[in-house]
N, C-alpha and C. Protein backbone atom coordinates (compact mmCIF):
# COMPACT_ATOMS: atom_id res chain seq x y z
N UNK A 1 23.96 30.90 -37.31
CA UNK A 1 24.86 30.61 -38.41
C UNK A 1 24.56 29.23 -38.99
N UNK A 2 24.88 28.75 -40.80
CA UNK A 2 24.65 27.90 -40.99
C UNK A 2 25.62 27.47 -42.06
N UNK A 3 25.94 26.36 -42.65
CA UNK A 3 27.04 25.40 -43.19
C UNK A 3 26.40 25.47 -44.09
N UNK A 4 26.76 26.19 -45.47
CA UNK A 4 26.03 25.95 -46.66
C UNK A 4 26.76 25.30 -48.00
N UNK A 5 26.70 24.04 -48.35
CA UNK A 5 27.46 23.12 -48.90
C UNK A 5 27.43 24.02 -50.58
N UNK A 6 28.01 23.90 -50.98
CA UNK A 6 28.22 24.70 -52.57
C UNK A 6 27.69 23.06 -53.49
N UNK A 7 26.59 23.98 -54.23
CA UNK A 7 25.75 23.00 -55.04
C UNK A 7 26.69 22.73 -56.52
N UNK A 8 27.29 21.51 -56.51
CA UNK A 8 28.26 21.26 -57.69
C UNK A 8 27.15 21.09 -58.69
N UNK A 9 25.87 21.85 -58.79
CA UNK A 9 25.35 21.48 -60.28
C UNK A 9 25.22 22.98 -60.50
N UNK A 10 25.75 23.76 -59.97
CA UNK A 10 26.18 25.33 -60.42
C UNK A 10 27.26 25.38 -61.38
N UNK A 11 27.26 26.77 -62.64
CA UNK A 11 28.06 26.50 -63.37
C UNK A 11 29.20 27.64 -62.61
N UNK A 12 30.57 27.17 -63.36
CA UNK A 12 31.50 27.49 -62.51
C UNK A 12 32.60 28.25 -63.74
N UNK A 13 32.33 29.50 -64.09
CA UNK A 13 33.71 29.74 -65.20
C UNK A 13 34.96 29.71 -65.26
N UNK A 14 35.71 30.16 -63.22
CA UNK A 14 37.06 29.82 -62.68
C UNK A 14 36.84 29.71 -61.17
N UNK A 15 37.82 29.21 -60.74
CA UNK A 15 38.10 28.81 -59.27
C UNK A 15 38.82 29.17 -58.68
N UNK A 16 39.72 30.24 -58.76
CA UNK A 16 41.40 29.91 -58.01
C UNK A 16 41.27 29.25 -56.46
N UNK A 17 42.58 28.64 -56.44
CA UNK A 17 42.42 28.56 -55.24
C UNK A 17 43.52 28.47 -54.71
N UNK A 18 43.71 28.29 -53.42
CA UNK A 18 45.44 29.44 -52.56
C UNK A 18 45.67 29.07 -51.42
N UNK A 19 46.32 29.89 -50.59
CA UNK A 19 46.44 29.82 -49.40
C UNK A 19 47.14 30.80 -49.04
N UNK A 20 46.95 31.31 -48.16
CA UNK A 20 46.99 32.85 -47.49
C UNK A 20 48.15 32.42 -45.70
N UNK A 21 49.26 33.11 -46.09
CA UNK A 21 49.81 32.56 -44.88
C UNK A 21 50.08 33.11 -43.37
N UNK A 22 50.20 33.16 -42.75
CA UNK A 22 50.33 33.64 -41.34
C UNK A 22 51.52 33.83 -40.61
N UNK A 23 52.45 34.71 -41.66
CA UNK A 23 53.21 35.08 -40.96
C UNK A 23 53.96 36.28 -40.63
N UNK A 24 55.06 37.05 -40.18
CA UNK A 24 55.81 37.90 -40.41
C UNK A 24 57.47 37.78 -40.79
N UNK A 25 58.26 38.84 -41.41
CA UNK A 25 59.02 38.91 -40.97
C UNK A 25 59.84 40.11 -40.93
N UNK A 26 61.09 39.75 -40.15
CA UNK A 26 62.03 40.39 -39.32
C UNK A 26 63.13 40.94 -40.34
N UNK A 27 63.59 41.96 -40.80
CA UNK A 27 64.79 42.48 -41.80
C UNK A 27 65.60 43.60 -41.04
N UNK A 28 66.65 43.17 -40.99
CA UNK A 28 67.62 44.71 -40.55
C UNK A 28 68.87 44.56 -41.05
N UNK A 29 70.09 45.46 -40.85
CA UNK A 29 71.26 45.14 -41.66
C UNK A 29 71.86 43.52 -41.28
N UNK A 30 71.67 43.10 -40.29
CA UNK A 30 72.00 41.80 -40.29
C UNK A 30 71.44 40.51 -40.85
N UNK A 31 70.19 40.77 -41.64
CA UNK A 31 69.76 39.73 -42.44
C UNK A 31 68.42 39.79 -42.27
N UNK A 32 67.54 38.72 -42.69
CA UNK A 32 65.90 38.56 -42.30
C UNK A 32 65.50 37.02 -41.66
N UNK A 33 64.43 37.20 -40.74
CA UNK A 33 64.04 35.88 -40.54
C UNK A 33 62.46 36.28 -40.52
N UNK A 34 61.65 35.22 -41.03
CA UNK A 34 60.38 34.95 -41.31
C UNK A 34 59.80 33.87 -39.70
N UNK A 35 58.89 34.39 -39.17
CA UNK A 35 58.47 33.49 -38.15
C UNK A 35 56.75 33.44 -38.69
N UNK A 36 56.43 31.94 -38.87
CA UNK A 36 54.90 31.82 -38.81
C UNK A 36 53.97 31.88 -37.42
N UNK A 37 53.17 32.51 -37.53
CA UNK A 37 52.34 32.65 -35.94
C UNK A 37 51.12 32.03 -36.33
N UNK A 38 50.45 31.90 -36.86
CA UNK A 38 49.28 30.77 -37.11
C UNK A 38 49.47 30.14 -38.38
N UNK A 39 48.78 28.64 -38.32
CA UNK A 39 48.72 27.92 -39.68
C UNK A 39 47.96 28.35 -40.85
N UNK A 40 48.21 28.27 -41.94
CA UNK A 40 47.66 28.80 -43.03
C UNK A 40 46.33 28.75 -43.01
N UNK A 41 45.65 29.45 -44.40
CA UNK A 41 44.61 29.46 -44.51
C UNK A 41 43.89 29.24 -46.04
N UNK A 42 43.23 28.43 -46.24
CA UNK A 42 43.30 28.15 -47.78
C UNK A 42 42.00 29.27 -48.00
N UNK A 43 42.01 29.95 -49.55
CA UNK A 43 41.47 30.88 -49.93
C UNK A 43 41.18 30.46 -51.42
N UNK A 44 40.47 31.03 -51.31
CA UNK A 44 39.53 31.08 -52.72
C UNK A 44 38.44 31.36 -53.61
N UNK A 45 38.39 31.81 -54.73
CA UNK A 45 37.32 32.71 -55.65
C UNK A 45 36.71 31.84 -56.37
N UNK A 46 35.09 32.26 -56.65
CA UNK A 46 34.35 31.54 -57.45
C UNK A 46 33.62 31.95 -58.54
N UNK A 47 33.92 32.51 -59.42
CA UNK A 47 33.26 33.39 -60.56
C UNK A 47 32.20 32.62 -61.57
N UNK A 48 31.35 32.68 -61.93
CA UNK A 48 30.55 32.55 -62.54
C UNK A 48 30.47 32.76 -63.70
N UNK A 49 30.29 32.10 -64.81
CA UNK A 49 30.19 32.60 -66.25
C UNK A 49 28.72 32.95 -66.78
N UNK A 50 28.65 34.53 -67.24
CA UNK A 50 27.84 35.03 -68.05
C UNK A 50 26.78 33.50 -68.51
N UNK A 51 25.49 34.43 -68.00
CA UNK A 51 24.12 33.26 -68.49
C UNK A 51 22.80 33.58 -69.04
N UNK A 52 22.09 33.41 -69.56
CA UNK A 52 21.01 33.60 -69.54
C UNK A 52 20.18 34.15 -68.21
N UNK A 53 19.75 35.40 -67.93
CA UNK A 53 18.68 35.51 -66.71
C UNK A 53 17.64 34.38 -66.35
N UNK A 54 17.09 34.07 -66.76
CA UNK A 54 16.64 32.69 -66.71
C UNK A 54 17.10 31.62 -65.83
N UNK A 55 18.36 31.75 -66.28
CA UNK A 55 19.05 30.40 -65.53
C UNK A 55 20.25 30.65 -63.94
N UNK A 56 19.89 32.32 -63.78
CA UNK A 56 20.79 32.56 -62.62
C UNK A 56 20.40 32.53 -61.30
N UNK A 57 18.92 31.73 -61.38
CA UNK A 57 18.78 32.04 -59.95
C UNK A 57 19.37 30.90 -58.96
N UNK A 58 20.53 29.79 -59.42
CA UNK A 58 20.93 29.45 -58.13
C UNK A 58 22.17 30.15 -58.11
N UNK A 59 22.64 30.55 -58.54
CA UNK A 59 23.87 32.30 -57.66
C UNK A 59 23.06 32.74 -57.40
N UNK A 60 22.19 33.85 -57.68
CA UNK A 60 21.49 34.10 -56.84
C UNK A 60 21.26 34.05 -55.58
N UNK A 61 20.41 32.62 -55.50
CA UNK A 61 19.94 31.96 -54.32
C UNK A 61 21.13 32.03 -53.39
N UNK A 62 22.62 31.02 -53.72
CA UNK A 62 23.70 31.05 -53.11
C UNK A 62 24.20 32.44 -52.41
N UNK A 63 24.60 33.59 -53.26
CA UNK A 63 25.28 34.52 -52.79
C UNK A 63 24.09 35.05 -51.33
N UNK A 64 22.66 34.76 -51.49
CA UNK A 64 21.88 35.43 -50.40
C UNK A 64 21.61 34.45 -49.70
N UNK A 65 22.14 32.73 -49.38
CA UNK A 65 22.07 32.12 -48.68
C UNK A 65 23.17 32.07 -47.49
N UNK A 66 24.40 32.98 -47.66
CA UNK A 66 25.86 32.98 -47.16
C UNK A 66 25.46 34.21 -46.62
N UNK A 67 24.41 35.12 -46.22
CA UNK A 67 23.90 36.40 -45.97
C UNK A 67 24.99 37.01 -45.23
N UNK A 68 25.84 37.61 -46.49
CA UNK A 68 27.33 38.03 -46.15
C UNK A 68 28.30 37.30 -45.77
N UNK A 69 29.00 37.74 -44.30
CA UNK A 69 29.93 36.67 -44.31
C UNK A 69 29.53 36.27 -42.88
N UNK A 70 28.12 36.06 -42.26
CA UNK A 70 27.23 35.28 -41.28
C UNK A 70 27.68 33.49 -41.98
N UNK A 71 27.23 33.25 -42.46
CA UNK A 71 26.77 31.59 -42.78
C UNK A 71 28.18 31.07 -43.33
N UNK A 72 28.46 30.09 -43.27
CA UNK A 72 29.57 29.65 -44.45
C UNK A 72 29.49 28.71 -45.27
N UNK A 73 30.51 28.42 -46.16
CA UNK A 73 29.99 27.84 -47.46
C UNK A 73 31.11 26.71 -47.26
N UNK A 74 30.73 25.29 -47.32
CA UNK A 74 31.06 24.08 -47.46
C UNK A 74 32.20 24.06 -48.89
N UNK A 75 32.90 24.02 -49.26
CA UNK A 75 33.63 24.17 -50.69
C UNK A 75 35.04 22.89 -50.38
N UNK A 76 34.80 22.25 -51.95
CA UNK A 76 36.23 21.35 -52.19
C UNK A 76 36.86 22.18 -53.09
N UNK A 77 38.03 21.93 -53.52
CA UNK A 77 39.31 22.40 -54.85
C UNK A 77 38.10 21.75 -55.60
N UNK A 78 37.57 22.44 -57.17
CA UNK A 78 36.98 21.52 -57.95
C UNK A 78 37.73 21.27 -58.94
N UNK A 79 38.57 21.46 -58.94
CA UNK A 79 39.85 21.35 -60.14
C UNK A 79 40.43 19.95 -60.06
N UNK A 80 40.12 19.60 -58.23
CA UNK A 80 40.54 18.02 -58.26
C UNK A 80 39.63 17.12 -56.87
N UNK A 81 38.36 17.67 -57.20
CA UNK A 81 37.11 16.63 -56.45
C UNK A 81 37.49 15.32 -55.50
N UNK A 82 38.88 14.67 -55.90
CA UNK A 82 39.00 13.30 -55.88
C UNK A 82 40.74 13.12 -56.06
N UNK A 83 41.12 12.57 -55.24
CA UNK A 83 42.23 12.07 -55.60
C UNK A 83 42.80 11.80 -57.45
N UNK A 84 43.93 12.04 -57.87
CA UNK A 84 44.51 11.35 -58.63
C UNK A 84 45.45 10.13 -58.58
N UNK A 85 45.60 9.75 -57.46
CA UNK A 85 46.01 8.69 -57.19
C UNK A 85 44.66 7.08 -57.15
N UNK A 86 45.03 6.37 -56.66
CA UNK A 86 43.69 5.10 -56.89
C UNK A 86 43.79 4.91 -56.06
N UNK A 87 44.24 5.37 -54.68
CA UNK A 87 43.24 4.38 -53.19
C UNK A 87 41.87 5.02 -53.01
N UNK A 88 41.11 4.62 -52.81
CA UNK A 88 39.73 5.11 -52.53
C UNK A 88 39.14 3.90 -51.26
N UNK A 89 37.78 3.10 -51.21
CA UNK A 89 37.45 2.68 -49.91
C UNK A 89 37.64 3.44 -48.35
N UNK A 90 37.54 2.85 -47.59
CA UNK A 90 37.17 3.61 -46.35
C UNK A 90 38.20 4.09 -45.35
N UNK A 91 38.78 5.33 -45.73
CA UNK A 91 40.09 5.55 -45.01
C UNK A 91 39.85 6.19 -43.15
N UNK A 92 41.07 5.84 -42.58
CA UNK A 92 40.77 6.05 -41.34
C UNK A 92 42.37 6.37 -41.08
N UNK A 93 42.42 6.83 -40.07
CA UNK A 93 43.96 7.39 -39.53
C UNK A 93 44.13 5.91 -38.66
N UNK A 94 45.48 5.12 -39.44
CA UNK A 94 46.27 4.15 -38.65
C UNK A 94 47.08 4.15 -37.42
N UNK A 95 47.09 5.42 -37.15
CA UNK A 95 48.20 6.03 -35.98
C UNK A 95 47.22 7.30 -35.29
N UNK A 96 47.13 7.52 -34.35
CA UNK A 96 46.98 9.41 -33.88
C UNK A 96 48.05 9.95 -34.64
N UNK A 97 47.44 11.16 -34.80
CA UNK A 97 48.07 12.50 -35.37
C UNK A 97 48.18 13.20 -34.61
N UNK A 98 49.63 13.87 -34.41
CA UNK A 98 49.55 14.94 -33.16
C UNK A 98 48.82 16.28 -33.23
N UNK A 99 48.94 17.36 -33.41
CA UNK A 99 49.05 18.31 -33.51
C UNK A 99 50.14 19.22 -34.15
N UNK A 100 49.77 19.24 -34.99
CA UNK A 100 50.90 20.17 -35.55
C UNK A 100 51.65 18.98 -36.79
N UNK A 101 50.85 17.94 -37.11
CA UNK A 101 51.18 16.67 -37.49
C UNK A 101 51.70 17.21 -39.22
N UNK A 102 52.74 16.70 -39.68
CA UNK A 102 52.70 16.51 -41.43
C UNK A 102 52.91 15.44 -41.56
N UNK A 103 52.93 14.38 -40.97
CA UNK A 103 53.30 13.13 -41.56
C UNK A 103 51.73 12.01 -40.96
N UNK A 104 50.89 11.47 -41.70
CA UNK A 104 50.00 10.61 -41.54
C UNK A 104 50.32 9.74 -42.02
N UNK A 105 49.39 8.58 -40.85
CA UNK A 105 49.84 6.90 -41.49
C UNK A 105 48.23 6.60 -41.68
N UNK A 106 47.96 6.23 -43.27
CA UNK A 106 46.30 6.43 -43.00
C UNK A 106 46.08 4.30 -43.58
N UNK A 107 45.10 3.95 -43.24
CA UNK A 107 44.63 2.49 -43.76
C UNK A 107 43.38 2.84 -44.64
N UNK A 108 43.08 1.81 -45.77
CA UNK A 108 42.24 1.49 -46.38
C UNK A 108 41.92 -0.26 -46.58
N UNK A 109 40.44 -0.99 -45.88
CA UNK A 109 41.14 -2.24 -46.01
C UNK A 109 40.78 -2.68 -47.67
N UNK A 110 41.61 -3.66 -48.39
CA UNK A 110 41.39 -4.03 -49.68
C UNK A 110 42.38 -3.01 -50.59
N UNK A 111 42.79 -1.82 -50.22
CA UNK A 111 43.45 -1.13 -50.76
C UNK A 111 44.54 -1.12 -51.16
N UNK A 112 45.45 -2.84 -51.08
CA UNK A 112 46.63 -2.41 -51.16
C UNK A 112 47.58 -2.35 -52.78
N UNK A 113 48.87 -2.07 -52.99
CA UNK A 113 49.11 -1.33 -53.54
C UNK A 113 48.41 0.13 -53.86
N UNK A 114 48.18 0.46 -53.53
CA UNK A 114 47.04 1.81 -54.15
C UNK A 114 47.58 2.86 -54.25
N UNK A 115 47.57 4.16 -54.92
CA UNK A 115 48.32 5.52 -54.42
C UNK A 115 47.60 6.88 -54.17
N UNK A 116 48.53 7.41 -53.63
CA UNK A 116 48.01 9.17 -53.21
C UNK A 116 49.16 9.99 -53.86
N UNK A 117 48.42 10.86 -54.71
CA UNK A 117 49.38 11.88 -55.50
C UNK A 117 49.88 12.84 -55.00
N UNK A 118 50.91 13.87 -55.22
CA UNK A 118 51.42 14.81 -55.08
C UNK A 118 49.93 15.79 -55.26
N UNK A 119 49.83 16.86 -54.43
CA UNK A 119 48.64 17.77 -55.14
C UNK A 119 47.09 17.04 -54.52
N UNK A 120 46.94 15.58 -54.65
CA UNK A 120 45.98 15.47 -53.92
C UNK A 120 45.49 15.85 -52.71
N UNK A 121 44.15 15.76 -52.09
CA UNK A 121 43.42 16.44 -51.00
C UNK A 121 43.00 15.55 -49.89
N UNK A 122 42.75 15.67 -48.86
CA UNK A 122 42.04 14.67 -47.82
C UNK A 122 41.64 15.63 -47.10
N UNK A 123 40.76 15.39 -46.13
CA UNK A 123 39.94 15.48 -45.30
C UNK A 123 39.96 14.87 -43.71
N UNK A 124 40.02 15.89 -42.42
CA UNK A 124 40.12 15.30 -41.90
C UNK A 124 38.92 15.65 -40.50
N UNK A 125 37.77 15.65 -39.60
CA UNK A 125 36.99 16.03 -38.84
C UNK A 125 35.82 16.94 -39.67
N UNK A 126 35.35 17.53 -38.38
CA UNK A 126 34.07 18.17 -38.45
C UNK A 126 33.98 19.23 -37.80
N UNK A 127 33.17 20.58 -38.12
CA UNK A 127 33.05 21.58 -37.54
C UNK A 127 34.31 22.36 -37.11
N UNK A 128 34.76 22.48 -36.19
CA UNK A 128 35.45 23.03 -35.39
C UNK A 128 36.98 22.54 -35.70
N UNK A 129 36.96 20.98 -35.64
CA UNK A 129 38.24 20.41 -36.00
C UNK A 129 38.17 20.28 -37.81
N UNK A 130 37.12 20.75 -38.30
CA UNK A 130 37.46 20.24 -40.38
C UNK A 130 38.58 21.11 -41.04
N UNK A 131 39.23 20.36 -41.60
CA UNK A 131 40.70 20.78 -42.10
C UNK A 131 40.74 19.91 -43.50
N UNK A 132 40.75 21.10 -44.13
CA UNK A 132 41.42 20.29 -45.43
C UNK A 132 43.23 20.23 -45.75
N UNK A 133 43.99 18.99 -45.92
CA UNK A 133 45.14 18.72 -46.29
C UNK A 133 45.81 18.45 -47.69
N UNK A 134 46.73 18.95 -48.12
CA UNK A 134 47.10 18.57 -49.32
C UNK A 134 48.22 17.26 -49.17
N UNK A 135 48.33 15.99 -50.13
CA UNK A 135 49.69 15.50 -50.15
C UNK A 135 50.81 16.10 -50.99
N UNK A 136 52.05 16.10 -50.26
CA UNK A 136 53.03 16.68 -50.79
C UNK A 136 53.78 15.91 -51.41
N UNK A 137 53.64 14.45 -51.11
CA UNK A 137 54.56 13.88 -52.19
C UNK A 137 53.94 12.58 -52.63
N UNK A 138 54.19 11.38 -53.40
CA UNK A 138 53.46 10.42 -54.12
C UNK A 138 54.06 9.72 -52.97
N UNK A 139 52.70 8.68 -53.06
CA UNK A 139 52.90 7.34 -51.92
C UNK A 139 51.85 6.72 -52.25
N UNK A 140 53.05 5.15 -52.03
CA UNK A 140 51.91 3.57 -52.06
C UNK A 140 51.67 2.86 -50.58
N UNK A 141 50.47 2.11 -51.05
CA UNK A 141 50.11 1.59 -49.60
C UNK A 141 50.91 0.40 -49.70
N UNK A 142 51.20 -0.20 -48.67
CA UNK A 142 51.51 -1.76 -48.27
C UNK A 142 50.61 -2.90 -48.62
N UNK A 143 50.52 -3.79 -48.76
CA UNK A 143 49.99 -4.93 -48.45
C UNK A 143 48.98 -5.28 -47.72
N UNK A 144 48.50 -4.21 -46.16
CA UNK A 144 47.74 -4.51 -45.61
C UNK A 144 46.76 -3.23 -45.58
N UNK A 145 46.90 -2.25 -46.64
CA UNK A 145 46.08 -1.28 -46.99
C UNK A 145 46.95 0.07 -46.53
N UNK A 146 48.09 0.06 -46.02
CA UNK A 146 48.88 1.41 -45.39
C UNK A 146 49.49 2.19 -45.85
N UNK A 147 49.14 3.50 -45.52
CA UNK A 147 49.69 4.20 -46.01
C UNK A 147 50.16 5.37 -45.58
N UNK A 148 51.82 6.11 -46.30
CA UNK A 148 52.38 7.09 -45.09
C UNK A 148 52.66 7.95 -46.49
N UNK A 149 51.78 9.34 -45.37
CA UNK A 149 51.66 10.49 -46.58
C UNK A 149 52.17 11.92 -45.88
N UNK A 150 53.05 12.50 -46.49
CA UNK A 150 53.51 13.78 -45.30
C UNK A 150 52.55 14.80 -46.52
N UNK A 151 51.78 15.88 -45.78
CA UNK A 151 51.18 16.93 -46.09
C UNK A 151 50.97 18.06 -45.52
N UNK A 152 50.50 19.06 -45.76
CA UNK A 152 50.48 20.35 -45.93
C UNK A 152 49.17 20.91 -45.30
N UNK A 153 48.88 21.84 -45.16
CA UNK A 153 49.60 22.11 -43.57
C UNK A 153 50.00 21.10 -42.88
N UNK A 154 50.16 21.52 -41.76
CA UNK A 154 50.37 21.03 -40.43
C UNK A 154 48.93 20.65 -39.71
N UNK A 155 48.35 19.43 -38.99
CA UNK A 155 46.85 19.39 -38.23
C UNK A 155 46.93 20.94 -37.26
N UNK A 156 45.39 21.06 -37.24
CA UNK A 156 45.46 21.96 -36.00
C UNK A 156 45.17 21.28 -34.69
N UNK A 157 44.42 20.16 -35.19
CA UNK A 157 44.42 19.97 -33.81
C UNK A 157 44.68 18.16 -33.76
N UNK A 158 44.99 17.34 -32.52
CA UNK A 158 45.16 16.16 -32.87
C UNK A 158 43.92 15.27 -33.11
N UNK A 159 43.85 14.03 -33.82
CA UNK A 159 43.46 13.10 -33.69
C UNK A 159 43.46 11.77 -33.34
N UNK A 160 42.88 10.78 -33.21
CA UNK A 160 42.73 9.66 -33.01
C UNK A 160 42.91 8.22 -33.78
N UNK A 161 43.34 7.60 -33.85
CA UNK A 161 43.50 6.47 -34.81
C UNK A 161 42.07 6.08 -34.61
N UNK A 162 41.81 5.79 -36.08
CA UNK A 162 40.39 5.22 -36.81
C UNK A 162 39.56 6.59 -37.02
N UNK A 163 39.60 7.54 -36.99
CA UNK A 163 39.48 9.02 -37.33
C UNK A 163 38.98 8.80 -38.92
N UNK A 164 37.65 9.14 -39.38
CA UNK A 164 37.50 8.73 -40.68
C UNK A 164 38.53 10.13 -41.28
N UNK A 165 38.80 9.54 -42.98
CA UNK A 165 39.81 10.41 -43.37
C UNK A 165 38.84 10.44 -45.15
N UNK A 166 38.43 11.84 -45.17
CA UNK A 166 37.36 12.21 -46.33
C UNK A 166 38.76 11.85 -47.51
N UNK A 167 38.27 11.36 -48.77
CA UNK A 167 38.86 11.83 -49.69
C UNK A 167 37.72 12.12 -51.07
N UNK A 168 36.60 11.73 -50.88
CA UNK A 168 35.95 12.68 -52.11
C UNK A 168 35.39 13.85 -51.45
N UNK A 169 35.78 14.85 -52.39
CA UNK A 169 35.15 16.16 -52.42
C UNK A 169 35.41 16.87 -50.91
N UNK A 170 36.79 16.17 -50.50
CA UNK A 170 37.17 17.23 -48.42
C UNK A 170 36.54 18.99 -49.10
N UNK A 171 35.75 19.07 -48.08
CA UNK A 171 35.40 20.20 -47.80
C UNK A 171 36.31 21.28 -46.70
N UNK A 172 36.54 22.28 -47.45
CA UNK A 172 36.94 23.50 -46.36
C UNK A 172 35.72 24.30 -45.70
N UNK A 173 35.75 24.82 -44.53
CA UNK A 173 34.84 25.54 -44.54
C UNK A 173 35.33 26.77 -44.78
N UNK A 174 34.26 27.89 -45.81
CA UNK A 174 35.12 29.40 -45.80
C UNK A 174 33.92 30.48 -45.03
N UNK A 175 34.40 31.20 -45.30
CA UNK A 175 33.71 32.60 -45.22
C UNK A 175 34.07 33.22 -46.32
N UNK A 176 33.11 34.43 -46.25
CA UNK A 176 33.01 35.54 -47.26
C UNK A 176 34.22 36.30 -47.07
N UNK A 177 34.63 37.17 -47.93
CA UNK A 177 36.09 37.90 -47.44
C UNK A 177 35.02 39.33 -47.07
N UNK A 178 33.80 39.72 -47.60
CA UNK A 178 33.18 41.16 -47.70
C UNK A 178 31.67 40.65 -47.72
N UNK A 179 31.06 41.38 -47.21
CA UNK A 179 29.43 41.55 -47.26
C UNK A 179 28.84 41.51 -48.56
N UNK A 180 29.35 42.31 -49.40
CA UNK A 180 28.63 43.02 -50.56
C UNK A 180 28.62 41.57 -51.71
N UNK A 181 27.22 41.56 -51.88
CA UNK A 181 26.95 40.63 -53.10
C UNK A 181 25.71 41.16 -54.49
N UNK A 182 26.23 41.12 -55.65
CA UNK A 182 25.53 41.41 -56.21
C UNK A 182 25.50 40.85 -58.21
N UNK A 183 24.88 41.36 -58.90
CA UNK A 183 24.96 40.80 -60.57
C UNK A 183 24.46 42.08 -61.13
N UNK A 184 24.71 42.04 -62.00
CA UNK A 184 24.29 42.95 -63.77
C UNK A 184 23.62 42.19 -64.79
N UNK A 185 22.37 42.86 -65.13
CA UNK A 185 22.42 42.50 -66.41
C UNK A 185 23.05 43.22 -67.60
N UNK A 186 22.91 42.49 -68.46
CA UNK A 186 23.17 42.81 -70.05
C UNK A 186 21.75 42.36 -71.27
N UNK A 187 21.20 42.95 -71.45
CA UNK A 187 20.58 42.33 -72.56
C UNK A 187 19.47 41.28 -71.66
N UNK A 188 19.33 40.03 -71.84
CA UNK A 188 18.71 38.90 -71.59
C UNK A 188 19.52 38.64 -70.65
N UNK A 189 21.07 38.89 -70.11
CA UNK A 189 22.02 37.84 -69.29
C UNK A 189 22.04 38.71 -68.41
N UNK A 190 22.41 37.68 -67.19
CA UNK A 190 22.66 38.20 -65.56
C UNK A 190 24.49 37.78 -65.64
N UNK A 191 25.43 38.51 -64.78
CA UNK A 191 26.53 38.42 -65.08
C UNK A 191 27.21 38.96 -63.66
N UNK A 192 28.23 38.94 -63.32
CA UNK A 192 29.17 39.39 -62.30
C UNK A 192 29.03 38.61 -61.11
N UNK A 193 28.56 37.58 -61.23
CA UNK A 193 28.55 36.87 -59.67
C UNK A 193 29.55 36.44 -59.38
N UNK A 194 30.49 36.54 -57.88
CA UNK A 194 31.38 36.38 -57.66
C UNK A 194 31.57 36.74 -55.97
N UNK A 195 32.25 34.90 -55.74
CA UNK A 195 32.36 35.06 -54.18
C UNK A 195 34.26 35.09 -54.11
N UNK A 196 34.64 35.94 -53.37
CA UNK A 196 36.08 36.08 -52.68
C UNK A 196 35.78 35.23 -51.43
N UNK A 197 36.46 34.23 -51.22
CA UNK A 197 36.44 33.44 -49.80
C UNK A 197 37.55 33.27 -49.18
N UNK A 198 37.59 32.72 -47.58
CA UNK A 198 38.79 32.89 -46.34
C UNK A 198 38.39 31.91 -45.79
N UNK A 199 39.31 30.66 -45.39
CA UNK A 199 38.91 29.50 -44.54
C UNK A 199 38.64 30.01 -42.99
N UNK A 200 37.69 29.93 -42.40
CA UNK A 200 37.19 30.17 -41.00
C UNK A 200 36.42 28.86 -41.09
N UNK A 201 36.76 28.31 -40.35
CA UNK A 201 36.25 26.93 -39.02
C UNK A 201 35.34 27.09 -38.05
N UNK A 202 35.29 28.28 -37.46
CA UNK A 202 34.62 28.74 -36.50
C UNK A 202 33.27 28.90 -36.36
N UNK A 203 32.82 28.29 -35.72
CA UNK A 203 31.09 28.10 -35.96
C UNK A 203 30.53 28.97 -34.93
């Protein structure tokens, strides 16, 4: 198996992107309750806009480099690459994070005043532990670069204070949702490329 980073000089016509949740629930005449049994899973489609044949061979290349749903594909939200907030420099977790964590205390040094938006993304490990997080609400740092951000999911697993903390381009890792990959032409143009993806971690 192999980690195949999605080449941002591919053209991109839509993105959605989601999250798929893990849970059930319970309904009878006495009411309903919803219990989650695993943490979410962020999901997402990558469609391609109609091109010249000429110019399709990196889909192409891509859809037969993910050889089904063997390999996986490295992917950020491209809708928001980067924070909308302005802390940037070298973030690290100020505190351990437990497990099961929504609330992070992260540092940047030089950073202070700075912010993290509602909707923004971070990044947190590698392989096995890589998790992408959303912030759920707006926050400024302190004075000495700090900053306390509650987000979405929950960690899966804990970390360590000084834990680098990605914020350009956090990668999820996905998988394929199905095997089958393929295009059409029309005329001169190659057309229909399109990946359905499922966050799997699992190497």
């Amino acid at each position: 198996m192999a980690i195949i980073t999605f080449p941002d000089t591919l053209g991109v016509e839509s993105a959605p992107w989601g999250q798929q949740r893990n849970d059930i629930s319970f309904r009878s005449a006495f009411g309903a309750q919803g219990v989650e049994i695993a943490l979410p899973l962020w999901v997402a489609t990558l469609q391609a806009p109609p091109d010249l044949e000429r110019r399709s061979g990196g889909w192409k290349v891509l859809g037969l480099q993910l050889r089904g749903q063997t390999n996986q594909l490295a992917l950020w939200d491209l809708a928001r690459p980067v924070p909308l907030g302005t802390m940037r420099g070298s973030m690290t977790l100020n505190a351990s994070a437990a497990q099961g964590a929504t609330t992070l205390s992260i540092v940047a040094s030089g950073e202070a005043g700075k912010t993290l938006l509602k909707a923004d993304y971070l990044g947190l490990g590698s392989g096995l532990t890589q998790q992408v997080i959303m912030v759920m609400s707006d926050a400024t740092s302190d004075s000495s670069g700090v900053i306390s951000v509650t987000v979405e999911p929950g960690l899966r697993n804990a970390f360590s204070a000084g834990a680098a903390v990605t914020w350009n381009k956090p990668k999820t890792l996905f998988r394929r949702v199905n095997s089958k990959f393929g295009w059409e032409y029309r005329a001169a143009r190659a057309e229909g490329f399109s990946l359905d993806l499922i966050e799997d971690w699992r190497i």
